[in-house]
PDB file of N, CA and C in Angstrom:
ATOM      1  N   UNK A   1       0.850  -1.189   0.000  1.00  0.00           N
ATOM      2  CA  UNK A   1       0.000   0.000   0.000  1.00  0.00           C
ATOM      3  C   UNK A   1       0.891   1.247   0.000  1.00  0.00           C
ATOM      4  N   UNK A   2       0.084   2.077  -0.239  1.00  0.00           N
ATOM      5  CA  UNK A   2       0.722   3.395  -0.085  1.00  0.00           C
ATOM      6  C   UNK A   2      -0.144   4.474   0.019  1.00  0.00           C
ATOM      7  N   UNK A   3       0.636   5.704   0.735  1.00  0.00           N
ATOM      8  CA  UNK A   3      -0.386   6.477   1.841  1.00  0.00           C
ATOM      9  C   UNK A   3       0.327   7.911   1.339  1.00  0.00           C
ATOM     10  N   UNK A   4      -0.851   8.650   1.005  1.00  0.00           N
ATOM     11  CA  UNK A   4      -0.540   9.733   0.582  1.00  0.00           C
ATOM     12  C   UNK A   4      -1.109  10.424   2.092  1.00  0.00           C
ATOM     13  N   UNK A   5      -0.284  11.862   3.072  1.00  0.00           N
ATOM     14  CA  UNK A   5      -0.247  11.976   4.115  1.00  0.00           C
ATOM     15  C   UNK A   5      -0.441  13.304   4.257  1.00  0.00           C
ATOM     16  N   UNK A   6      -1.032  14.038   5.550  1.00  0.00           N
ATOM     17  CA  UNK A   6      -1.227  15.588   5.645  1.00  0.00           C
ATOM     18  C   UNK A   6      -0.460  15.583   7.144  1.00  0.00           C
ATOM     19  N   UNK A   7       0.218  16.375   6.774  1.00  0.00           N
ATOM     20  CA  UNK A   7       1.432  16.557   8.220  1.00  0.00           C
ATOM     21  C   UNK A   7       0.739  18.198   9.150  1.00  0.00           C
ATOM     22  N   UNK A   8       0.448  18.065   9.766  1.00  0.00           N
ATOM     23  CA  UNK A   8       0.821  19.999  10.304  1.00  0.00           C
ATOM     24  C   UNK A   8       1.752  20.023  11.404  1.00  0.00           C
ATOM     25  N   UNK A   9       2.696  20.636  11.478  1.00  0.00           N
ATOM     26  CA  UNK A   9       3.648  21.143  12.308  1.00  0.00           C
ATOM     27  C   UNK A   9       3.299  21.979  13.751  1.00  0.00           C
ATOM     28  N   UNK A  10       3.415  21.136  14.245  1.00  0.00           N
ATOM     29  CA  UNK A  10       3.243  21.770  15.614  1.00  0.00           C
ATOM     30  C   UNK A  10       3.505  22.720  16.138  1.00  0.00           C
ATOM     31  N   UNK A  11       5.016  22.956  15.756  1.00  0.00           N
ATOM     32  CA  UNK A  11       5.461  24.229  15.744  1.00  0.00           C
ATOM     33  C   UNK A  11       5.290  25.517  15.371  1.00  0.00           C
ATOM     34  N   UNK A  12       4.518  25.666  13.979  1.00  0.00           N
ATOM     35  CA  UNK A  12       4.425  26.649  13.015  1.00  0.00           C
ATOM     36  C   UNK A  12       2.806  26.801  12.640  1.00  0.00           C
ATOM     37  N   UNK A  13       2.063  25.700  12.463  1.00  0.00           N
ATOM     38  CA  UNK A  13       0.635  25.058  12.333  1.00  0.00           C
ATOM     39  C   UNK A  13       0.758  25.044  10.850  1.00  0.00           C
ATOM     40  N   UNK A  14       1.772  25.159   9.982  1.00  0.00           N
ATOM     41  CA  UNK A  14       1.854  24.595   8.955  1.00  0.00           C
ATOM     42  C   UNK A  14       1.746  23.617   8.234  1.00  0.00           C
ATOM     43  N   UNK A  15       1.071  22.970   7.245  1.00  0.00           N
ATOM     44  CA  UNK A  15       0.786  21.496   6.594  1.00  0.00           C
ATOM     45  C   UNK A  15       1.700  21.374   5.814  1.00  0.00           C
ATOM     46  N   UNK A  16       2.192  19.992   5.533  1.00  0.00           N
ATOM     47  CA  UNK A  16       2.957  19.453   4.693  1.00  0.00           C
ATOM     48  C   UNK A  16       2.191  18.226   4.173  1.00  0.00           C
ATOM     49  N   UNK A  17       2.647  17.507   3.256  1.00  0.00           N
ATOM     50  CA  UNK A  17       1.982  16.599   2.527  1.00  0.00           C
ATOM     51  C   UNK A  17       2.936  15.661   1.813  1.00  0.00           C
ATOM     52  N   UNK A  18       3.070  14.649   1.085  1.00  0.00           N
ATOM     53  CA  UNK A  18       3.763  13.536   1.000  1.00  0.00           C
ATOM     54  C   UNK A  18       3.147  12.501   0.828  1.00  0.00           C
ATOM     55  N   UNK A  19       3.768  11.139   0.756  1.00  0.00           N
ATOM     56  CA  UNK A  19       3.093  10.051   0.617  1.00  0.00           C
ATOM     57  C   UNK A  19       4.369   9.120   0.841  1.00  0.00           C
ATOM     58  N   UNK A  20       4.220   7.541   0.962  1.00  0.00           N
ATOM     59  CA  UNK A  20       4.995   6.898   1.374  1.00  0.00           C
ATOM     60  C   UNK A  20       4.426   5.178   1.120  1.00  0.00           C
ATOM     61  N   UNK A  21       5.442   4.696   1.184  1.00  0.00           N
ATOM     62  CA  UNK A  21       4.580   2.942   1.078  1.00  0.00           C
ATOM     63  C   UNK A  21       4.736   2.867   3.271  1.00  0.00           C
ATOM     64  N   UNK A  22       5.441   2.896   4.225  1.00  0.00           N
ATOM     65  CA  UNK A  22       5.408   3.133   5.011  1.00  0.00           C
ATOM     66  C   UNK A  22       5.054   4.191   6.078  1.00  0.00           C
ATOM     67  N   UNK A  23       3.970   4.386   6.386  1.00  0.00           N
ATOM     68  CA  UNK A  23       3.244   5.697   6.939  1.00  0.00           C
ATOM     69  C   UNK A  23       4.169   5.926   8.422  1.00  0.00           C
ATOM     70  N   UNK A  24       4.270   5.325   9.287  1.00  0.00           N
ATOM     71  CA  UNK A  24       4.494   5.276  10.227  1.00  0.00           C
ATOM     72  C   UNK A  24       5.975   5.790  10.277  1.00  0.00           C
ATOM     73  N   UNK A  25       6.725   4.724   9.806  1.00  0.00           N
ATOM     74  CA  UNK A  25       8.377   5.085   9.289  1.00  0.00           C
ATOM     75  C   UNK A  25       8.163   6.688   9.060  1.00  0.00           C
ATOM     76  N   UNK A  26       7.677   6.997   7.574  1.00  0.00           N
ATOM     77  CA  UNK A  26       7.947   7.832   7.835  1.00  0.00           C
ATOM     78  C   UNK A  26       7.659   9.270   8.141  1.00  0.00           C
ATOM     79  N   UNK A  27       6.698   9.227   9.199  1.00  0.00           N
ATOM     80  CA  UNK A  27       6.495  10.432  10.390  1.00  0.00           C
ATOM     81  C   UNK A  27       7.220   9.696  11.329  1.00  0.00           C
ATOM     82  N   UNK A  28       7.552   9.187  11.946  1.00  0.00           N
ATOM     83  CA  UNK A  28       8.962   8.936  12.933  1.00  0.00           C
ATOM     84  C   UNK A  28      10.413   9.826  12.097  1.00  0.00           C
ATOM     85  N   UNK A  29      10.367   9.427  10.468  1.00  0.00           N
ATOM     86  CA  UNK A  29      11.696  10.025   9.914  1.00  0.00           C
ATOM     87  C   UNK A  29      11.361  11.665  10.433  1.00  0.00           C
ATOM     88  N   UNK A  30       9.941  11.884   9.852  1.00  0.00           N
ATOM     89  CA  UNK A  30       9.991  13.871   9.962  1.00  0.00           C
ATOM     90  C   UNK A  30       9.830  14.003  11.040  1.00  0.00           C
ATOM     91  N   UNK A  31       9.689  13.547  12.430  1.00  0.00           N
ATOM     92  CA  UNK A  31       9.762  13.965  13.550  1.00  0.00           C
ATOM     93  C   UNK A  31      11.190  13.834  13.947  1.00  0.00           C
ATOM     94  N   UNK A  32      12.052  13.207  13.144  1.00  0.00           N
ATOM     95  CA  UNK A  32      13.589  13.074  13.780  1.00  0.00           C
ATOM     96  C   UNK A  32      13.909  14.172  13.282  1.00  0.00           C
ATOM     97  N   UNK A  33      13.793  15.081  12.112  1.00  0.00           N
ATOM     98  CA  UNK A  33      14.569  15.657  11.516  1.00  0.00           C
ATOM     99  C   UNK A  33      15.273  15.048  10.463  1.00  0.00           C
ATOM    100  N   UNK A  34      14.551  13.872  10.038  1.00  0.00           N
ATOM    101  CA  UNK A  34      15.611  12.859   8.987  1.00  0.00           C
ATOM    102  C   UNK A  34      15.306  13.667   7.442  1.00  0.00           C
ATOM    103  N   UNK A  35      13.987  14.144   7.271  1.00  0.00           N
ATOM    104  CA  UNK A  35      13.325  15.048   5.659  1.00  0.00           C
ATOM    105  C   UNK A  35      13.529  16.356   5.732  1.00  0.00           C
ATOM    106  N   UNK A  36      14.680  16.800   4.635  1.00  0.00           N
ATOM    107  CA  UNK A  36      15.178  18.227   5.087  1.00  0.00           C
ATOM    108  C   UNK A  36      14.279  19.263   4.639  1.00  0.00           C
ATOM    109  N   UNK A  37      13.296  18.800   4.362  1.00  0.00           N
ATOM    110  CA  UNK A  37      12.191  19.668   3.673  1.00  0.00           C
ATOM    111  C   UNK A  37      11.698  20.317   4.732  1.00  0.00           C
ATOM    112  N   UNK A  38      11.097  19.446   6.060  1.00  0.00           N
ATOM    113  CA  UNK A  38      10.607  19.559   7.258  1.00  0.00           C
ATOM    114  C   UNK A  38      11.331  19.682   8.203  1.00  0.00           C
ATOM    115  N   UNK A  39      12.435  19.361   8.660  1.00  0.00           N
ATOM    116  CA  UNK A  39      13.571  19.319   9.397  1.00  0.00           C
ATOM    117  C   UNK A  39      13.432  20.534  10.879  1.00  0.00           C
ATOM    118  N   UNK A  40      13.278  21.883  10.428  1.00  0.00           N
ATOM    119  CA  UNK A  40      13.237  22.723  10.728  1.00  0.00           C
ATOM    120  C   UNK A  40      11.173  23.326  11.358  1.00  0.00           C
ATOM    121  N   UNK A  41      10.741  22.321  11.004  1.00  0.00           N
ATOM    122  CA  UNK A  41       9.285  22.462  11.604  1.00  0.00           C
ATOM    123  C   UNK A  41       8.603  21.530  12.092  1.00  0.00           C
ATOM    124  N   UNK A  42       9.454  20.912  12.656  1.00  0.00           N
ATOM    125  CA  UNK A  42       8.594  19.974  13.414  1.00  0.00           C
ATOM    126  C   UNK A  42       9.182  20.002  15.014  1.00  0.00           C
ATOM    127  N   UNK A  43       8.016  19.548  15.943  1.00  0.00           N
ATOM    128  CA  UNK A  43       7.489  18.444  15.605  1.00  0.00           C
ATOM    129  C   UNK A  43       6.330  18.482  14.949  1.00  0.00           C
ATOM    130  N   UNK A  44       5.728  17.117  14.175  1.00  0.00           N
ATOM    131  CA  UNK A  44       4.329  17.265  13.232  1.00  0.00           C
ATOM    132  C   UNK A  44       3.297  16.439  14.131  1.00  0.00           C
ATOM    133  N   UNK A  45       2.018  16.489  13.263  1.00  0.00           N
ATOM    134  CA  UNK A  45       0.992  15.612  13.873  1.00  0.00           C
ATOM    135  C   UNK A  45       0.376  14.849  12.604  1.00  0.00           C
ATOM    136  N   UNK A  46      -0.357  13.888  12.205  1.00  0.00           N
ATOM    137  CA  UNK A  46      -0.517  13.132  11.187  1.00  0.00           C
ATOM    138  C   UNK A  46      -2.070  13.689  11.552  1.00  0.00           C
ATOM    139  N   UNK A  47      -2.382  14.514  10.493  1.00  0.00           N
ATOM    140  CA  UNK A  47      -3.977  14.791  10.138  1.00  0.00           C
ATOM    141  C   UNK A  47      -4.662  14.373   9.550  1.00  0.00           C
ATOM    142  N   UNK A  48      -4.268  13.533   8.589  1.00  0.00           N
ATOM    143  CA  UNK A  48      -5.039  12.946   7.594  1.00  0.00           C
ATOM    144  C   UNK A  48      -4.284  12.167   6.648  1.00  0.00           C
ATOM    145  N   UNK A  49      -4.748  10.861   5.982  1.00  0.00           N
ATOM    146  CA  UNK A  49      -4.215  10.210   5.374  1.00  0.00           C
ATOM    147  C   UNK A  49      -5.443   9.406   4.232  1.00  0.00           C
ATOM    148  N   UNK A  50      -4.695   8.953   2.915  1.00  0.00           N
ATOM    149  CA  UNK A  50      -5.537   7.676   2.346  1.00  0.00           C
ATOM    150  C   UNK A  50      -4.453   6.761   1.893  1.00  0.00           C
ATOM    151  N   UNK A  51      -5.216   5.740   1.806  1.00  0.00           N
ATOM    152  CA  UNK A  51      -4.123   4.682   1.387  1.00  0.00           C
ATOM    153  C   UNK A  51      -4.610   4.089  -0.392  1.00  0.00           C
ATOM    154  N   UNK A  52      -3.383   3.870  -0.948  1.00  0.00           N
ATOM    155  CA  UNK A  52      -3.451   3.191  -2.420  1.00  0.00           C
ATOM    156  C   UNK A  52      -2.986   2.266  -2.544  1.00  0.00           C
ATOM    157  N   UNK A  53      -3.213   1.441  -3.415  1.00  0.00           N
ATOM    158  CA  UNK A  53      -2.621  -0.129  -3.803  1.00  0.00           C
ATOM    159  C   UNK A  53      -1.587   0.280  -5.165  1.00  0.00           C
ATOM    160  N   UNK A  54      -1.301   1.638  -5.380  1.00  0.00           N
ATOM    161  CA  UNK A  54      -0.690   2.002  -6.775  1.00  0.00           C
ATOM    162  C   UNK A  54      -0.055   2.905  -6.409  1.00  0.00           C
ATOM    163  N   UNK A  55       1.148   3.581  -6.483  1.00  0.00           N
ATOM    164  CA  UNK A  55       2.220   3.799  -6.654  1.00  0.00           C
ATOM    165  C   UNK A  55       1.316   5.386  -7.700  1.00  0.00           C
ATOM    166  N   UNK A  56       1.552   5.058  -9.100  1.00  0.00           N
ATOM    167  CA  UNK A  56       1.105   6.327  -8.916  1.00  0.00           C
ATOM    168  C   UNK A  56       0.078   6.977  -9.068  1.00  0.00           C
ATOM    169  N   UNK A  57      -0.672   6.430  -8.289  1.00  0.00           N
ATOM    170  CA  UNK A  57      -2.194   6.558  -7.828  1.00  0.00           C
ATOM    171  C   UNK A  57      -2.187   8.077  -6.650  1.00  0.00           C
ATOM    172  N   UNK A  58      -0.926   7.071  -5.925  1.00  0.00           N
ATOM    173  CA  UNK A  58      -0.603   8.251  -4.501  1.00  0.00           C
ATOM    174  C   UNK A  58      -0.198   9.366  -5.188  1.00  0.00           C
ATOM    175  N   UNK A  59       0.666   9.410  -6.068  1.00  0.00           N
ATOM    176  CA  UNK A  59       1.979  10.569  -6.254  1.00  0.00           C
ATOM    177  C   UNK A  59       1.047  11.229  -7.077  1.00  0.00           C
ATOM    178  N   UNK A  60      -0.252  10.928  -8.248  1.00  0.00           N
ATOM    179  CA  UNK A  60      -0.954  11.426  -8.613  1.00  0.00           C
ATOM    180  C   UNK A  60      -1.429  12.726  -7.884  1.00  0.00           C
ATOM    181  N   UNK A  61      -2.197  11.828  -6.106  1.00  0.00           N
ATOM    182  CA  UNK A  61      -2.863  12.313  -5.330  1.00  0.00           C
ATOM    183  C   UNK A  61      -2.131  13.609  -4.653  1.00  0.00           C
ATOM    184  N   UNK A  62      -0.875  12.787  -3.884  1.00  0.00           N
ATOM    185  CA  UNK A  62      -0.288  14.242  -3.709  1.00  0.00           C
ATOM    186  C   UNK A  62       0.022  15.523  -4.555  1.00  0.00           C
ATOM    187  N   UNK A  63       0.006  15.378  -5.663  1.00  0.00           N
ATOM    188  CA  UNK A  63       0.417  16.209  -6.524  1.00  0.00           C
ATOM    189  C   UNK A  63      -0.943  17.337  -6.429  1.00  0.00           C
ATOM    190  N   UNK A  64      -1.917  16.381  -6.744  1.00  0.00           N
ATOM    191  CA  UNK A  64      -3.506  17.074  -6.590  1.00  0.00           C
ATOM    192  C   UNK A  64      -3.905  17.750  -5.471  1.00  0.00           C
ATOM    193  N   UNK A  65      -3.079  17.375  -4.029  1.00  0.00           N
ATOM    194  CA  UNK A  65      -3.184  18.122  -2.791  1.00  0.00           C
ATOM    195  C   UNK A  65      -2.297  19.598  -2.968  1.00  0.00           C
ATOM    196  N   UNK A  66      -1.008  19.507  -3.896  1.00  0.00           N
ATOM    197  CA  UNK A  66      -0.226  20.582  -3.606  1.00  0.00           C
ATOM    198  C   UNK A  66      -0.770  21.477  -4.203  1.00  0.00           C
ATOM    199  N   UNK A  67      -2.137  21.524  -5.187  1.00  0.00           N
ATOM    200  CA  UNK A  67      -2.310  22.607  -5.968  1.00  0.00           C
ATOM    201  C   UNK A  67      -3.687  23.082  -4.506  1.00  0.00           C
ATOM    202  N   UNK A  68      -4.125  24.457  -5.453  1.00  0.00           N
ATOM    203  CA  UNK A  68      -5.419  25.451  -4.490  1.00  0.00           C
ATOM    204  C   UNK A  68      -6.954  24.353  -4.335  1.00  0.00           C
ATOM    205  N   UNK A  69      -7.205  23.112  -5.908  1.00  0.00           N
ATOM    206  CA  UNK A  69      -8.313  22.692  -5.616  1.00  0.00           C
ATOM    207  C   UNK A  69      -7.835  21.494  -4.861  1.00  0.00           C
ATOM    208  N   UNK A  70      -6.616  20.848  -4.633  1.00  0.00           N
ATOM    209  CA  UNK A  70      -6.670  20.039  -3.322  1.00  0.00           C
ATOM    210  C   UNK A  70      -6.547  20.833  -1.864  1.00  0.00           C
ATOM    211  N   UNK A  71      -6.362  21.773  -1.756  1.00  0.00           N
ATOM    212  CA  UNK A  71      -6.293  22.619  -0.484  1.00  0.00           C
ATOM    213  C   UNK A  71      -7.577  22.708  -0.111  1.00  0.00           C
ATOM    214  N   UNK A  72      -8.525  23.083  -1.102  1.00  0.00           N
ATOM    215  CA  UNK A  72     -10.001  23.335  -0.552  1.00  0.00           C
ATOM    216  C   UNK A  72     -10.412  22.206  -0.308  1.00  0.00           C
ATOM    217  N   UNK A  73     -10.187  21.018  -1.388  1.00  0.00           N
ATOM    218  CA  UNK A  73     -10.992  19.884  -0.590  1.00  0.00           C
ATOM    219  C   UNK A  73     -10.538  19.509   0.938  1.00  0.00           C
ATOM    220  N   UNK A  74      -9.430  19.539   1.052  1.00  0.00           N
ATOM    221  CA  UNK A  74      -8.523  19.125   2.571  1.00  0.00           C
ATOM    222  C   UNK A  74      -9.318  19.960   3.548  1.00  0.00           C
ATOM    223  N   UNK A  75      -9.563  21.080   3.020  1.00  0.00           N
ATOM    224  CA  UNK A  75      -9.643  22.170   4.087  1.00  0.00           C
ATOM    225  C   UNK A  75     -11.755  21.570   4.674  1.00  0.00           C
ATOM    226  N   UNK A  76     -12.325  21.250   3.304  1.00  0.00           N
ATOM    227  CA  UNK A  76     -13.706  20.835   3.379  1.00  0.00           C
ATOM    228  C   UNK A  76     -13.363  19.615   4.353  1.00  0.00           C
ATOM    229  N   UNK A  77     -12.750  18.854   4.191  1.00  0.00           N
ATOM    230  CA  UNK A  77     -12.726  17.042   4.532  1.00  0.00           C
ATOM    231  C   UNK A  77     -12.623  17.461   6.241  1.00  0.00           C
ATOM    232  N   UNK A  78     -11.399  18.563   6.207  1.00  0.00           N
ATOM    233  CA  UNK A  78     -10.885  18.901   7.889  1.00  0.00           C
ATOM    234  C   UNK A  78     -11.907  19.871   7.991  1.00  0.00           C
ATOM    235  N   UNK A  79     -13.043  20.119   8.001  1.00  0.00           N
ATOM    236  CA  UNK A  79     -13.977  21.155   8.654  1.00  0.00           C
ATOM    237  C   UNK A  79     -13.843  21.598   9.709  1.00  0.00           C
ATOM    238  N   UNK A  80     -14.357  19.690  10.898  1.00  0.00           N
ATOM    239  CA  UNK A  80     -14.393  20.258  11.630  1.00  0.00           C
ATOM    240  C   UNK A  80     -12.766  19.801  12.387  1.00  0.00           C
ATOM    241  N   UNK A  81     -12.024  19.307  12.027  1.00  0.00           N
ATOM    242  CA  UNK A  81     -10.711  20.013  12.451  1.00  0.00           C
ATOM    243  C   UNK A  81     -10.648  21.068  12.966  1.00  0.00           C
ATOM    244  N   UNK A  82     -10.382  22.161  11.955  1.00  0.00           N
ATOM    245  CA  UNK A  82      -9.734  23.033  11.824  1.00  0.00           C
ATOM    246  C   UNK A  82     -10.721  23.755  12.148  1.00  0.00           C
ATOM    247  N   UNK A  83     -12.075  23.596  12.700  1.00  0.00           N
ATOM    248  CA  UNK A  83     -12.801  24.007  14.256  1.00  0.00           C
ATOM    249  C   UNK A  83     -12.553  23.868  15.245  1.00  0.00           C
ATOM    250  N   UNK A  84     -11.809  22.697  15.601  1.00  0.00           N
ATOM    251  CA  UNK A  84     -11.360  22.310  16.429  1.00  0.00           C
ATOM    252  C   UNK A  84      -9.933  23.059  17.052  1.00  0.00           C
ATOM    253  N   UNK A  85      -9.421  23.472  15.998  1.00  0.00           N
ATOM    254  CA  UNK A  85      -8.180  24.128  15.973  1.00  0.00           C
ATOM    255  C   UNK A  85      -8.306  25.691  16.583  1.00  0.00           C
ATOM    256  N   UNK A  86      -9.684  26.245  16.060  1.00  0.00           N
ATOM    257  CA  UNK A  86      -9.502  27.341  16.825  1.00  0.00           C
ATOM    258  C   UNK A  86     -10.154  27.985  18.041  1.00  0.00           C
ATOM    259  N   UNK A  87     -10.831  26.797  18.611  1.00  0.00           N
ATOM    260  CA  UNK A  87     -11.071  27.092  20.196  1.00  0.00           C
ATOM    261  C   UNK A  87     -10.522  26.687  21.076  1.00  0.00           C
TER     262      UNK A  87
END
């Protein structure tokens, strides 16, 4: 499988995004500081995830998160998240 992933930074409340055949691995890597992308903003929290049986099914997906109409859907899916977030 493979897991396309929504990170926010604890630190900053910034999202990051990614995907991986190991989910777990790797948010343990971006909480070490091991992804120099993130390195500098974490620690993260795992907000959201889906999983694929295809390779580039995920990388499709993430790609579709980094633009404005995957932001809105994320932002729809996390409603009430990111209600949650501000009380």
């Amino acid at each position: 499988m493979y897991y396309v992933y929504v990170l926010r930074s604890i630190k900053d409340g910034k999202l990051f995004n990614g995907y991986s055949s190991n989910l777990r691995q790797r948010l343990k890597e971006h909480n070490k500081g091991l992804i120099g992308v993130t390195k500098y903003r974490r620690p993260f929290e795992l907000i959201y995830y889906e999983a694929y049986r295809n390779q580039q099914d995920a990388t499709l997906r993430e790609k579709y998160f980094k633009t404005q109409w995957g932001r809105n859907y994320l932002k729809k899916v996390l409603k009430n998240y990111w209600k949650h977030m501000t009380t």
